[in-house]
PDB file of N, CA and C in Angstrom:
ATOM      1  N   UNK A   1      -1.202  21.615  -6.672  1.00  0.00           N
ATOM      2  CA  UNK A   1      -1.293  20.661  -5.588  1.00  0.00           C
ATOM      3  C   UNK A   1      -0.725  19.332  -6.061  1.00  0.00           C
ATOM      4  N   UNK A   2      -0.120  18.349  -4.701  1.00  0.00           N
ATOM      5  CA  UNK A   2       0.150  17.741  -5.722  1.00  0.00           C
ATOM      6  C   UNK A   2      -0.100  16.506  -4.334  1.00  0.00           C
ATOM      7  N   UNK A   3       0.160  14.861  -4.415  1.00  0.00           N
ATOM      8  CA  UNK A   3      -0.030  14.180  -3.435  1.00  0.00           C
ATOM      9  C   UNK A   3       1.184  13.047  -3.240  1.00  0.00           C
ATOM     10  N   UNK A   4       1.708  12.928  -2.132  1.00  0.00           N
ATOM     11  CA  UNK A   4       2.610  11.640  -1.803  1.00  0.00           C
ATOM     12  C   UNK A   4       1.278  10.341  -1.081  1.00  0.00           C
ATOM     13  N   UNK A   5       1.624   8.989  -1.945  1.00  0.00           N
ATOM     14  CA  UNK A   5       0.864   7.800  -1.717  1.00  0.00           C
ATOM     15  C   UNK A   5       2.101   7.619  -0.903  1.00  0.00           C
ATOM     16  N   UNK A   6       1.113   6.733   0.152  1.00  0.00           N
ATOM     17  CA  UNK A   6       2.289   5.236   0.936  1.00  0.00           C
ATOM     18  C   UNK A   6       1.540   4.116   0.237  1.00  0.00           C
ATOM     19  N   UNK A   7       2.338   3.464  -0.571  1.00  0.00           N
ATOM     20  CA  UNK A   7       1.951   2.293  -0.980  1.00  0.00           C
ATOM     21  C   UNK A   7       2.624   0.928  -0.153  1.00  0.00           C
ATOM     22  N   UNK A   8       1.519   0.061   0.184  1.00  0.00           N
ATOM     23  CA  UNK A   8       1.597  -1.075   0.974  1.00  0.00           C
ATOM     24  C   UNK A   8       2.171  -2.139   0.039  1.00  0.00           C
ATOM     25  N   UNK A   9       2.599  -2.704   1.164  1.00  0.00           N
ATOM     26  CA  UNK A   9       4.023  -4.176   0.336  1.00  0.00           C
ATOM     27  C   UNK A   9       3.560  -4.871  -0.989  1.00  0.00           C
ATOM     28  N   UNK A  10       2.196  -4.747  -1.669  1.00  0.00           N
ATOM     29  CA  UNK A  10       1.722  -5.064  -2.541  1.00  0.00           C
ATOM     30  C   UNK A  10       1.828  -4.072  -4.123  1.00  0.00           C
ATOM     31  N   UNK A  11       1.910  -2.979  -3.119  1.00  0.00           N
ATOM     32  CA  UNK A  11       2.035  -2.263  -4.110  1.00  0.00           C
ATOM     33  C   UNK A  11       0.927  -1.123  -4.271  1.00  0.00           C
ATOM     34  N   UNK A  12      -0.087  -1.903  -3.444  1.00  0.00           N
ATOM     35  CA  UNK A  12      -1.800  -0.482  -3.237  1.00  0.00           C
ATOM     36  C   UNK A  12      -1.061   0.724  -2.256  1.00  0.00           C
ATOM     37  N   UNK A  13      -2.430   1.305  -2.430  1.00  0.00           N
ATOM     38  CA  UNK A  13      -2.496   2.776  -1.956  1.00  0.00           C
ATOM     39  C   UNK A  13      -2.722   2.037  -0.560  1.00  0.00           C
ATOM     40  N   UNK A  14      -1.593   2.744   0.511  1.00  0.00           N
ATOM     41  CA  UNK A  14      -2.540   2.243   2.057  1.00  0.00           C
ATOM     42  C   UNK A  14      -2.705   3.328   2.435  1.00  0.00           C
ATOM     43  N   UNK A  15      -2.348   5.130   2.419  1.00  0.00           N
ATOM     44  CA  UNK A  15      -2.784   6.004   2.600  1.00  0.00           C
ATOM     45  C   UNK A  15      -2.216   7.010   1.913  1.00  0.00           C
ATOM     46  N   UNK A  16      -2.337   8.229   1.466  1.00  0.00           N
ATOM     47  CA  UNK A  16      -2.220   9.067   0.919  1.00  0.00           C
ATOM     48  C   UNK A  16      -1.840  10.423   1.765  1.00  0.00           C
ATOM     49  N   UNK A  17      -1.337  11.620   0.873  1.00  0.00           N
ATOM     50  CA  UNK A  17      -0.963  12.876   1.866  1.00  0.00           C
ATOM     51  C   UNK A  17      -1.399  13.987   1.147  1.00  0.00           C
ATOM     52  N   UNK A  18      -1.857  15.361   1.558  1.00  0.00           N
ATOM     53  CA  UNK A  18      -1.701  16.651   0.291  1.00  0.00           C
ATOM     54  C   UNK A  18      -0.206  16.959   0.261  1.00  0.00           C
ATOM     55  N   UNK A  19       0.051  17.331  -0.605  1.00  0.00           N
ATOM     56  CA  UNK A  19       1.645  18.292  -0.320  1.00  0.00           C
ATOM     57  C   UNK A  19       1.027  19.376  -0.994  1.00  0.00           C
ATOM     58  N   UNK A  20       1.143  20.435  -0.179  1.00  0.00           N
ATOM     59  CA  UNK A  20       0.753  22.035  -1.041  1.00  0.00           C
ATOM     60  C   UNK A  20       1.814  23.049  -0.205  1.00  0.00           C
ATOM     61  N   UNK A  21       1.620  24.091  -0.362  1.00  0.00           N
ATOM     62  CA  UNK A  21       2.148  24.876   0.214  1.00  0.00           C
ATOM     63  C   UNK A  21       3.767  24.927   1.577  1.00  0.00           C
ATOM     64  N   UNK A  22       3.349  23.700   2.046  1.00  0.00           N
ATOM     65  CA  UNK A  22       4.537  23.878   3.526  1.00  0.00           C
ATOM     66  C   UNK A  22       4.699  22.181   3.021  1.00  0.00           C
ATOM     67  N   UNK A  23       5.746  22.684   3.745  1.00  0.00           N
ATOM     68  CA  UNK A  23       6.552  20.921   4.049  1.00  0.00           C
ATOM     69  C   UNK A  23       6.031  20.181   4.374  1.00  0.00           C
ATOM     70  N   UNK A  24       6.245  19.004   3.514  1.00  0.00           N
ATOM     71  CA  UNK A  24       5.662  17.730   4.011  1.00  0.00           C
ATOM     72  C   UNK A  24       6.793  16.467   4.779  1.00  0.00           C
ATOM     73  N   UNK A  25       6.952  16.426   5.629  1.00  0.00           N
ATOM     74  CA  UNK A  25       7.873  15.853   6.741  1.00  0.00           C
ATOM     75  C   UNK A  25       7.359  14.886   6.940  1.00  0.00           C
ATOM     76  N   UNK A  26       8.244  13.457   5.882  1.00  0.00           N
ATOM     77  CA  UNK A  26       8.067  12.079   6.325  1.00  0.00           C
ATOM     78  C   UNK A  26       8.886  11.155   7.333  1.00  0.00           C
ATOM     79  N   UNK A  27       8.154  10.675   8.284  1.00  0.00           N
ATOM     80  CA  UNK A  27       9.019  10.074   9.329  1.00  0.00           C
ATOM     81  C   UNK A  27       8.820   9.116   9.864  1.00  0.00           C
ATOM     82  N   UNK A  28       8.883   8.605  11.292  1.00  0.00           N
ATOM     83  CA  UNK A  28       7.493   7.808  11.740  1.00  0.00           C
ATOM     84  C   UNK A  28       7.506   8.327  13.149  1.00  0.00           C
ATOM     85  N   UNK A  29       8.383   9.631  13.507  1.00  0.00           N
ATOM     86  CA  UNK A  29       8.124  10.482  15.078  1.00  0.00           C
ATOM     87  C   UNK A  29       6.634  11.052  14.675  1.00  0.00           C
ATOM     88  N   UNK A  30       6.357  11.190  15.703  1.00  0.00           N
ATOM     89  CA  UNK A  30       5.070  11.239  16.381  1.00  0.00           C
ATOM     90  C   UNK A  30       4.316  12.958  15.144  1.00  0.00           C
ATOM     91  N   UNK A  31       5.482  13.735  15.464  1.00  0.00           N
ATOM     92  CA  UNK A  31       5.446  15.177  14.623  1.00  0.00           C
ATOM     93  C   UNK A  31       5.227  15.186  13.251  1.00  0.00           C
ATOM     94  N   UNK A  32       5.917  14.032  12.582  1.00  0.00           N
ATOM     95  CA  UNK A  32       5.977  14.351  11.322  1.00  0.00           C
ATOM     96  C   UNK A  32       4.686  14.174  10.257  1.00  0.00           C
ATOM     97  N   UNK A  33       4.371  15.303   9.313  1.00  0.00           N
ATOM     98  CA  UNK A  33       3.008  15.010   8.699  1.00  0.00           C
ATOM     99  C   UNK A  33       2.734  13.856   8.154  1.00  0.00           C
ATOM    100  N   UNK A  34       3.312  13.119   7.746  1.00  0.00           N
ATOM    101  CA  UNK A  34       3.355  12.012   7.390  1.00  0.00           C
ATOM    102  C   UNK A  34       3.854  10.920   7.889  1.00  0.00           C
ATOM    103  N   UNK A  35       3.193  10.510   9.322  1.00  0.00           N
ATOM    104  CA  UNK A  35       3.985   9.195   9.878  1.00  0.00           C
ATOM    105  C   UNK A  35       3.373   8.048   9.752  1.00  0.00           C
ATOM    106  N   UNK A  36       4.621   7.781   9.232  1.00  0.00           N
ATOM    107  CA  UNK A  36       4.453   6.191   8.877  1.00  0.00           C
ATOM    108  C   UNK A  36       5.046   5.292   9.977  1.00  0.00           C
ATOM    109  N   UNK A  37       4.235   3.913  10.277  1.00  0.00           N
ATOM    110  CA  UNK A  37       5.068   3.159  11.016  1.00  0.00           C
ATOM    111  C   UNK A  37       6.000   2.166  10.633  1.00  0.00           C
ATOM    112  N   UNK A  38       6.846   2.486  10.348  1.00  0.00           N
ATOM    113  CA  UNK A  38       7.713   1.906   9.957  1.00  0.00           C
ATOM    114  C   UNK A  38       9.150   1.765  10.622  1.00  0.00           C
ATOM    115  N   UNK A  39      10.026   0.868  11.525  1.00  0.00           N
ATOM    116  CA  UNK A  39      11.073   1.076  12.605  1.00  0.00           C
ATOM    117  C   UNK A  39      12.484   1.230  11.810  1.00  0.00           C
ATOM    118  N   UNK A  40      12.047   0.588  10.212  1.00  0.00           N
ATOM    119  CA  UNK A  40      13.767   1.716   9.583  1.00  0.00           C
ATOM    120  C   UNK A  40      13.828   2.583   9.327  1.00  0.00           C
ATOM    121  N   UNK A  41      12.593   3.373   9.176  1.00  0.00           N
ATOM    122  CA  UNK A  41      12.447   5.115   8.986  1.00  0.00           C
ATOM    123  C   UNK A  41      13.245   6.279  10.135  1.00  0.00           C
ATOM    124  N   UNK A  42      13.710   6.669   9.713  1.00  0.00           N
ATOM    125  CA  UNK A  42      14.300   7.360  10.518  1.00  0.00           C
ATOM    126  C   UNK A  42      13.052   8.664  11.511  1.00  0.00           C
ATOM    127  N   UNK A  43      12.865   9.391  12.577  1.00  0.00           N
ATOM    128  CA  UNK A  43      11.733  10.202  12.976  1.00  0.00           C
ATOM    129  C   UNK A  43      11.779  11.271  12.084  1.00  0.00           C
ATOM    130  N   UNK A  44      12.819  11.713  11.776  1.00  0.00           N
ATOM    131  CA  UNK A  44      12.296  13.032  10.296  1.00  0.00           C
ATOM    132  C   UNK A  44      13.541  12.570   9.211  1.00  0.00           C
ATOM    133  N   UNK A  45      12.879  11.396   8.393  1.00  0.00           N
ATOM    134  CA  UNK A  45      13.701  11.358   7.217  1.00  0.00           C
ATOM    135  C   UNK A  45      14.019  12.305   6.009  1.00  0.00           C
ATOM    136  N   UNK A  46      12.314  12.237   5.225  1.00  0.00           N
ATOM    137  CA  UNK A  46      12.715  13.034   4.367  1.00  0.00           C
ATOM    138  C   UNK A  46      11.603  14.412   3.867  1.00  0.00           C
ATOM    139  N   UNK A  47      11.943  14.980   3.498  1.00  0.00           N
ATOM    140  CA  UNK A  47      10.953  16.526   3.039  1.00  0.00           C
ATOM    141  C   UNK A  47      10.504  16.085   1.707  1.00  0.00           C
ATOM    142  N   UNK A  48       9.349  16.668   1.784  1.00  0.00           N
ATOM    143  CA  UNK A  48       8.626  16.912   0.242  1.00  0.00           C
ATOM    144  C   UNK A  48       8.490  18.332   0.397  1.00  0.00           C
ATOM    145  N   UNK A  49       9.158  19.260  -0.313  1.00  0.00           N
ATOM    146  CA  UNK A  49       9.096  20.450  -0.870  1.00  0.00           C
ATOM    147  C   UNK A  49       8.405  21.067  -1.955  1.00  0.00           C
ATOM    148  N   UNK A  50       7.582  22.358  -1.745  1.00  0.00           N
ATOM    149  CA  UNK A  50       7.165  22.761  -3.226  1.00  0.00           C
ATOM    150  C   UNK A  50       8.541  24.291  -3.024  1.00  0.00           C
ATOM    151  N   UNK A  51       8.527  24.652  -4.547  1.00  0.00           N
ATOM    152  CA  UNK A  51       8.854  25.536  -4.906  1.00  0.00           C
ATOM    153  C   UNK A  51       8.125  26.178  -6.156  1.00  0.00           C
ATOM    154  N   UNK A  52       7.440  27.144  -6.101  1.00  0.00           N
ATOM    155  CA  UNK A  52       6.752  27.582  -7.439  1.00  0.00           C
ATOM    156  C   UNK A  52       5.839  26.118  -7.896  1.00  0.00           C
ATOM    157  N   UNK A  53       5.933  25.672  -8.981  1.00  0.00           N
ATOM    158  CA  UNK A  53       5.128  24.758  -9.389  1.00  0.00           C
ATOM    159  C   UNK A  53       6.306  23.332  -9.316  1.00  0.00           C
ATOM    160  N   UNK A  54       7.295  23.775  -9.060  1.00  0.00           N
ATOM    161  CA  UNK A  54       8.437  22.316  -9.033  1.00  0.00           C
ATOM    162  C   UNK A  54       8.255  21.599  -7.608  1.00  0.00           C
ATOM    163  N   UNK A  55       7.951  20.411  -7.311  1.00  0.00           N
ATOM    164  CA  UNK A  55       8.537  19.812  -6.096  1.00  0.00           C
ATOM    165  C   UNK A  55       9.529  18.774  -5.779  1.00  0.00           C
ATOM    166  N   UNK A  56       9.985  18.803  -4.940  1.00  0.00           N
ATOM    167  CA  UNK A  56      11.400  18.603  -4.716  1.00  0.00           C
ATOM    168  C   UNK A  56      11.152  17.186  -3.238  1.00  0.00           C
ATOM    169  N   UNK A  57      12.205  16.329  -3.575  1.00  0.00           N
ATOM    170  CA  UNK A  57      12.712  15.604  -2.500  1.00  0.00           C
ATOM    171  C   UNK A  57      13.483  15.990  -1.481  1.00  0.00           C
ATOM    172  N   UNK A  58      13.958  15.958  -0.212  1.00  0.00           N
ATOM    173  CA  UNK A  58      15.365  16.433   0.102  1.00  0.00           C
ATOM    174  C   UNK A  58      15.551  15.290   1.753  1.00  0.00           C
ATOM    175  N   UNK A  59      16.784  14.346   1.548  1.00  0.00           N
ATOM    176  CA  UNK A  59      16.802  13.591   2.531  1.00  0.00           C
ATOM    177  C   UNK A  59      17.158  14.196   3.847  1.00  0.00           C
ATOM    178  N   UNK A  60      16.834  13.981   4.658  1.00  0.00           N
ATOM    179  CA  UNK A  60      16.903  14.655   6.164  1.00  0.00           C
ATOM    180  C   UNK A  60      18.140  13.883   6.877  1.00  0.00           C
ATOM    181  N   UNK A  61      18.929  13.554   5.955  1.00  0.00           N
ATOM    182  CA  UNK A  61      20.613  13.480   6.597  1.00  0.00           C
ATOM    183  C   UNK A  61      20.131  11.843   7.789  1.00  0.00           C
ATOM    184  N   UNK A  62      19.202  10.751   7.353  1.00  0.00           N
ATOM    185  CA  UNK A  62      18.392  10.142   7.468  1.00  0.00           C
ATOM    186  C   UNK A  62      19.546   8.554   7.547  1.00  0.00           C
ATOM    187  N   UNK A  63      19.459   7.862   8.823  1.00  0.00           N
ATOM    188  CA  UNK A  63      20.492   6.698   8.288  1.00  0.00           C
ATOM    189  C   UNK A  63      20.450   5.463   7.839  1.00  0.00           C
ATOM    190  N   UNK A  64      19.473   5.456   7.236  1.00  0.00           N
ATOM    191  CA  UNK A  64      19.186   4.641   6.211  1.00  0.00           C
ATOM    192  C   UNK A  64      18.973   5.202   4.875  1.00  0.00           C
ATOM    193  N   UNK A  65      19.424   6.546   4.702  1.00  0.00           N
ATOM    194  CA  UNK A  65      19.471   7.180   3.291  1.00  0.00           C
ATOM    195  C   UNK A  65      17.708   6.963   2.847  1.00  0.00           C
ATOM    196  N   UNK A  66      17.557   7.756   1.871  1.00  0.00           N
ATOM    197  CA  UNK A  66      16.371   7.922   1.125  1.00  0.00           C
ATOM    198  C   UNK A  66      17.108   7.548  -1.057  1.00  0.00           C
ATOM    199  N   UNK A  67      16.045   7.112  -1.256  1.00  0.00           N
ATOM    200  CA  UNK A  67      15.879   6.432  -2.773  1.00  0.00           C
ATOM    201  C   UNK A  67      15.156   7.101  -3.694  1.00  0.00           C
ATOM    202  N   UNK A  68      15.370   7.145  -4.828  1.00  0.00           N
ATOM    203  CA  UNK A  68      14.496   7.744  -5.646  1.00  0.00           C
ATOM    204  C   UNK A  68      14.382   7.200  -7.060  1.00  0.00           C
ATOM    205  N   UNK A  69      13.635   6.169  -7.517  1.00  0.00           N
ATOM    206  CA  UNK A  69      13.752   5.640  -8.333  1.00  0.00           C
ATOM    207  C   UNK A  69      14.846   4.324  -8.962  1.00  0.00           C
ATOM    208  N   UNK A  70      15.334   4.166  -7.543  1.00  0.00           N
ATOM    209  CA  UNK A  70      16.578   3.094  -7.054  1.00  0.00           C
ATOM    210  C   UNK A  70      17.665   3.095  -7.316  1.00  0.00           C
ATOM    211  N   UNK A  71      18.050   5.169  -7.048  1.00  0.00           N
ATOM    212  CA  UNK A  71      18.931   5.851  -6.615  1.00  0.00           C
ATOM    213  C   UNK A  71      18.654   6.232  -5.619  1.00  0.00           C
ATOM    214  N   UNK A  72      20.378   6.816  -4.735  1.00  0.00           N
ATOM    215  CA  UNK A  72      20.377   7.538  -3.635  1.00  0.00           C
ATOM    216  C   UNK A  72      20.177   8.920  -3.908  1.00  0.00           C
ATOM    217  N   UNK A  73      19.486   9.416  -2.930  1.00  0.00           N
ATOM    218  CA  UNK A  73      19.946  10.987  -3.512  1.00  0.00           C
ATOM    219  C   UNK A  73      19.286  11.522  -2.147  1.00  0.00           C
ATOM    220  N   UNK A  74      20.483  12.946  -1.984  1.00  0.00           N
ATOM    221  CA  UNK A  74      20.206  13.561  -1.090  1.00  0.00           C
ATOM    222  C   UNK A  74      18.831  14.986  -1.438  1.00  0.00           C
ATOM    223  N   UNK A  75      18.995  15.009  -2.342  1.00  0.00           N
ATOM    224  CA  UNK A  75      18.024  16.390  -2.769  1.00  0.00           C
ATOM    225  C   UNK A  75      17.889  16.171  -4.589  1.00  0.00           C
ATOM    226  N   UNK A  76      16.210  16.179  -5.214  1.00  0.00           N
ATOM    227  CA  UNK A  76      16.167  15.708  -6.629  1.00  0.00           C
ATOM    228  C   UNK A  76      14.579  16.626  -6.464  1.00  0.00           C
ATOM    229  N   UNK A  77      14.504  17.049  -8.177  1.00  0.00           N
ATOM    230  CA  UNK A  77      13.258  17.315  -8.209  1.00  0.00           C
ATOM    231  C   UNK A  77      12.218  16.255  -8.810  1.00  0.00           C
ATOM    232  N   UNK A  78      11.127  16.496  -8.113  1.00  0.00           N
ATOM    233  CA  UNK A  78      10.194  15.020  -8.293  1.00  0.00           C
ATOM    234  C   UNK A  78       9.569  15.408  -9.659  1.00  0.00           C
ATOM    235  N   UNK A  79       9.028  14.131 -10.433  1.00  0.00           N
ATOM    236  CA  UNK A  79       8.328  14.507 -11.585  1.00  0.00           C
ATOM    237  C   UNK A  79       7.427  13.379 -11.468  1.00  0.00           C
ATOM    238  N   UNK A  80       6.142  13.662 -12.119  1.00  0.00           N
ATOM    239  CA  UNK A  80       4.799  12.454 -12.386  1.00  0.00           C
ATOM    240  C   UNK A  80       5.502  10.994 -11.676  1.00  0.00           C
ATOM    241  N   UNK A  81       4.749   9.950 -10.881  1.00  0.00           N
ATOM    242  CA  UNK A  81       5.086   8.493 -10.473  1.00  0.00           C
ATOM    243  C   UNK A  81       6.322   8.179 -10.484  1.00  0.00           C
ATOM    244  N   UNK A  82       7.222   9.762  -9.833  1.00  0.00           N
ATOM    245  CA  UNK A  82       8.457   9.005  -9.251  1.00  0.00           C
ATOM    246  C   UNK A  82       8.205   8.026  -7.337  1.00  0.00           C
ATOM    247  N   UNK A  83       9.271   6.841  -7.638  1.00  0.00           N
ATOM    248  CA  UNK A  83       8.770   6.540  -6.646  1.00  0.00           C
ATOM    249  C   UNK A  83      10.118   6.993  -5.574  1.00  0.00           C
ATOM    250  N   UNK A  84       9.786   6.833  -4.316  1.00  0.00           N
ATOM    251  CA  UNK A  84      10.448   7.144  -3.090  1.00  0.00           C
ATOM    252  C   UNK A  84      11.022   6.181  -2.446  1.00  0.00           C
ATOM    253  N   UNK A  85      11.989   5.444  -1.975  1.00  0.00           N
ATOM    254  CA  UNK A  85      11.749   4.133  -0.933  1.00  0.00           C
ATOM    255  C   UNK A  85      13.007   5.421   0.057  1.00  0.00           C
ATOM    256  N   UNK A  86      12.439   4.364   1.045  1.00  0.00           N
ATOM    257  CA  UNK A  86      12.533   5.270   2.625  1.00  0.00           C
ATOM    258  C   UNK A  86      12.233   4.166   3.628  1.00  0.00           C
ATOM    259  N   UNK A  87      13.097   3.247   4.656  1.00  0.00           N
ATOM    260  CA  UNK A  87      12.981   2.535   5.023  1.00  0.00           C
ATOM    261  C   UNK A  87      12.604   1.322   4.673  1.00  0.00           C
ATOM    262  N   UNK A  88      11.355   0.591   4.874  1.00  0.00           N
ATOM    263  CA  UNK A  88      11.244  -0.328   4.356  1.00  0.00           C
ATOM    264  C   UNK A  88       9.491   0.303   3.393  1.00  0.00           C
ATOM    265  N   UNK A  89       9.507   1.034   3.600  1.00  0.00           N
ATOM    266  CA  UNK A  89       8.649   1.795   2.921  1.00  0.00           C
ATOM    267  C   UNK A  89       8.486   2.436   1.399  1.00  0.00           C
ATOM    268  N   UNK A  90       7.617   2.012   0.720  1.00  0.00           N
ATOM    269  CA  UNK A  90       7.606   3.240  -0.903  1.00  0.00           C
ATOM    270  C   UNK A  90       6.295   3.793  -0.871  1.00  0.00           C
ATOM    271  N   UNK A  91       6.690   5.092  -1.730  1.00  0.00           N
ATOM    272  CA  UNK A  91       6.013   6.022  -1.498  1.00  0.00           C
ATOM    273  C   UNK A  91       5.833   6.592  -3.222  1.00  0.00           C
ATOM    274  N   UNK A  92       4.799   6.745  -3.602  1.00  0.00           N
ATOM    275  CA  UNK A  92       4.434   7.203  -5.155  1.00  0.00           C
ATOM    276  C   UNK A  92       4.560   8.968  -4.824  1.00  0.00           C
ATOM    277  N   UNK A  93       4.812   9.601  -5.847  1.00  0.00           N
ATOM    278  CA  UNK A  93       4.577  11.667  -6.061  1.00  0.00           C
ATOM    279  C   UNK A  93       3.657  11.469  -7.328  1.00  0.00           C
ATOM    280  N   UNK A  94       2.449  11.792  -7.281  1.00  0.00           N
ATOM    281  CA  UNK A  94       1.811  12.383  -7.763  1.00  0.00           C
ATOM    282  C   UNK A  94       1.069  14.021  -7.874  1.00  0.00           C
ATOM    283  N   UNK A  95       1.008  14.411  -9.188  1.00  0.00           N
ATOM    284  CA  UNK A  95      -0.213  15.536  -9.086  1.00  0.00           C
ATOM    285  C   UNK A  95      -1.415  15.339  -8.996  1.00  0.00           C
ATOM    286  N   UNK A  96      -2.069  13.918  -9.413  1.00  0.00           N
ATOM    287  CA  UNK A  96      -3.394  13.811  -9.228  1.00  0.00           C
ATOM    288  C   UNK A  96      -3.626  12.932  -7.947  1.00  0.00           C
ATOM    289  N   UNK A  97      -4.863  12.975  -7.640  1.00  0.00           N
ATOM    290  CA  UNK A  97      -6.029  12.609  -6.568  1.00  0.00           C
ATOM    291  C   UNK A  97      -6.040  11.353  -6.607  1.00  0.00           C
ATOM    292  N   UNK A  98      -5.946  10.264  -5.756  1.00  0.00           N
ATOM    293  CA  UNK A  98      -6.053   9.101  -6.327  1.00  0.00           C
ATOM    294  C   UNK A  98      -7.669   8.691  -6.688  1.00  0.00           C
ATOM    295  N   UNK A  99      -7.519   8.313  -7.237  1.00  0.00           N
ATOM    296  CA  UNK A  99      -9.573   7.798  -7.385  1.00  0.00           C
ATOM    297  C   UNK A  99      -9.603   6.131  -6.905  1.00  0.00           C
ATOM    298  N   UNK A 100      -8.501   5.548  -8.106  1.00  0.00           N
ATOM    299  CA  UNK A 100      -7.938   4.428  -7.462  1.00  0.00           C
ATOM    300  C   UNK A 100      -6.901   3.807  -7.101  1.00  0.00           C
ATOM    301  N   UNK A 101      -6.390   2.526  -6.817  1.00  0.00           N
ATOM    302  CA  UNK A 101      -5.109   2.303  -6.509  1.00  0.00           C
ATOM    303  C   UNK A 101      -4.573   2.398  -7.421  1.00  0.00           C
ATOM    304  N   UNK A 102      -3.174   3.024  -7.529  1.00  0.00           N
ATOM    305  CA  UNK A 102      -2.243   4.040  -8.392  1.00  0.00           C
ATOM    306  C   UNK A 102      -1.572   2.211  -8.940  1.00  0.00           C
ATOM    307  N   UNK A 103      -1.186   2.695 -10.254  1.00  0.00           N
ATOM    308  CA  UNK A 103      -0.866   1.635 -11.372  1.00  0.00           C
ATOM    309  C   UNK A 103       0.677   2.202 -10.859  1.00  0.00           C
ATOM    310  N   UNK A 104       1.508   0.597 -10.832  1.00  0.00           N
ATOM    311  CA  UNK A 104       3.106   0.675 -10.682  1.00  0.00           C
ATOM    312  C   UNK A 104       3.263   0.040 -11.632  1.00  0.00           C
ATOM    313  N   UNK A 105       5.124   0.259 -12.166  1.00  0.00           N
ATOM    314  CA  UNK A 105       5.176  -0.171 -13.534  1.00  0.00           C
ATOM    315  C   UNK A 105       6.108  -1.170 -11.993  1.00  0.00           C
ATOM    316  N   UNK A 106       6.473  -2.380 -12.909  1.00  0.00           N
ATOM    317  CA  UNK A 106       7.462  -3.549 -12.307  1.00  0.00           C
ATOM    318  C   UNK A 106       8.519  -2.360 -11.852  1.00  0.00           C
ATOM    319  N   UNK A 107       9.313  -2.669 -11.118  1.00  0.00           N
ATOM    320  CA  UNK A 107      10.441  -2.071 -10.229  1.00  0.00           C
ATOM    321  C   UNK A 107      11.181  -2.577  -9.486  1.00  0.00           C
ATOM    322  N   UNK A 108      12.412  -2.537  -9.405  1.00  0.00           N
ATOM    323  CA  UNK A 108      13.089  -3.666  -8.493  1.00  0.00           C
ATOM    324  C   UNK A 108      13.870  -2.214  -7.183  1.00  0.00           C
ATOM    325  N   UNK A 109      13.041  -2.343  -5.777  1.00  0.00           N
ATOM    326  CA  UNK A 109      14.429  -1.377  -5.070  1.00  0.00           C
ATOM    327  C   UNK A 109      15.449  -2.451  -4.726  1.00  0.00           C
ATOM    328  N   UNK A 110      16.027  -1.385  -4.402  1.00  0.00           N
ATOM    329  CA  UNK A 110      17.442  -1.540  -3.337  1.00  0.00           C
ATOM    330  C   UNK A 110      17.206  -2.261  -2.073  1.00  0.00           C
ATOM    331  N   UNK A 111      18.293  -3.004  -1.992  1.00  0.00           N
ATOM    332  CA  UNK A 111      18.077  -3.370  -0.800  1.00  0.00           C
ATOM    333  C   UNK A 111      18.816  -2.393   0.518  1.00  0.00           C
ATOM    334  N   UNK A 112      18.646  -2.320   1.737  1.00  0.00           N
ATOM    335  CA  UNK A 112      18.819  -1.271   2.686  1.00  0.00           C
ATOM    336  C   UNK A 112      20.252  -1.524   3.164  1.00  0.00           C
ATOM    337  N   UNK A 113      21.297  -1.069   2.644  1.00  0.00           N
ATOM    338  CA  UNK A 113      22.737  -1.691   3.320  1.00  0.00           C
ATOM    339  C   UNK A 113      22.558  -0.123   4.249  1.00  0.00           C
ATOM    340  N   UNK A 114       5.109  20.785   8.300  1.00  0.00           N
ATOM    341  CA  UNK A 114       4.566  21.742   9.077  1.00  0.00           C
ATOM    342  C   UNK A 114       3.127  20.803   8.864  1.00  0.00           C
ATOM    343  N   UNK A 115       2.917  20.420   9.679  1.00  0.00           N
ATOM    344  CA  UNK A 115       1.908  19.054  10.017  1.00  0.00           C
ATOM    345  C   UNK A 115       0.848  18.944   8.376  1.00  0.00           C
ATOM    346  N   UNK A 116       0.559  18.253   7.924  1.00  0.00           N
ATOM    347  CA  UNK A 116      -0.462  17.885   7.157  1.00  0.00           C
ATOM    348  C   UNK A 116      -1.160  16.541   7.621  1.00  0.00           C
ATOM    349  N   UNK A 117      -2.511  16.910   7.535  1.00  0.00           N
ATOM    350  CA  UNK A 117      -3.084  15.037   7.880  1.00  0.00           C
ATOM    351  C   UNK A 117      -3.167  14.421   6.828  1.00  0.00           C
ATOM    352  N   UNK A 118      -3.324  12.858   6.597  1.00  0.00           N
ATOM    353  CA  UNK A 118      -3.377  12.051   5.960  1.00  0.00           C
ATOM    354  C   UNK A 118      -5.340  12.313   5.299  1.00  0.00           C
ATOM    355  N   UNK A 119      -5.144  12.197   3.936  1.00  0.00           N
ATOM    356  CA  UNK A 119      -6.581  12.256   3.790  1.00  0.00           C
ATOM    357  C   UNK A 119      -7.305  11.226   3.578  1.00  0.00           C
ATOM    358  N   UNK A 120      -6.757   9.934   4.072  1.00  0.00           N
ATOM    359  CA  UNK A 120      -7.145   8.919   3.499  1.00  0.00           C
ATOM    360  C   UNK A 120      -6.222   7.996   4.782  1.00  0.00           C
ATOM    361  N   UNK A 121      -6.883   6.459   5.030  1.00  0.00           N
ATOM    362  CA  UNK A 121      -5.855   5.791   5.662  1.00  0.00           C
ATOM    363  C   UNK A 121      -6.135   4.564   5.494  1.00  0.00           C
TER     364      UNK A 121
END
């Protein structure tokens, strides 16, 4: 199991997701398991994928592109506190649970040129 954080402009946890088994579809349309409100997000930006024990990013062809560690990338496999940016939004991959608000190391991004509920909000 493993979990995608939305971390708020500060940098805290403002809600959390499971990713297990099925797709996790980040967006901010109404459908996607993970909607965020956010108006540069595209309605189905990007997938969180498992495969076996690997999980995977993959951008949803999204026009504001998706980030990964403050690269572009269309499709990457995730590993421990990679982060995500996706609109004006970042997003932590973790395997563990949060207990508390998830520790960020300093980071500079970029600037922007199958249902799961939130278990937490």
């Amino acid at each position: 199991m493993a979990f995608l954080y939305h971390l708020d402009k500060d940098g805290g946890l403002a809600q959390f997701w499971d990713v297990s088994e099925r797709p996790l579809l980040v967006g901010r349309g109404e459908f996607a398991g993970a909607c965020v409100a956010d108006e540069a997000l595209s309605r189905a930006h990007f997938l969180i994928l498992r495969e076996g024990n690997e999980f995977f990013v993959v951008d949803l062809e999204s026009q504001n592109g998706t980030w990964m560690n403050g690269a572009p990338v269309s499709g990457r496999r995730l590993h421990e506190g990679d982060l995500i940016q996706a609109g004006e939004s970042t997003f932590q991959f973790s395997r563990e649970r949060p207990t508390v608000q998830p520790q960020l190391m300093p980071f500079s991004l970029p600037t922007s040129t199958e249902v799961a509920r939130p278990l937490n909000a």
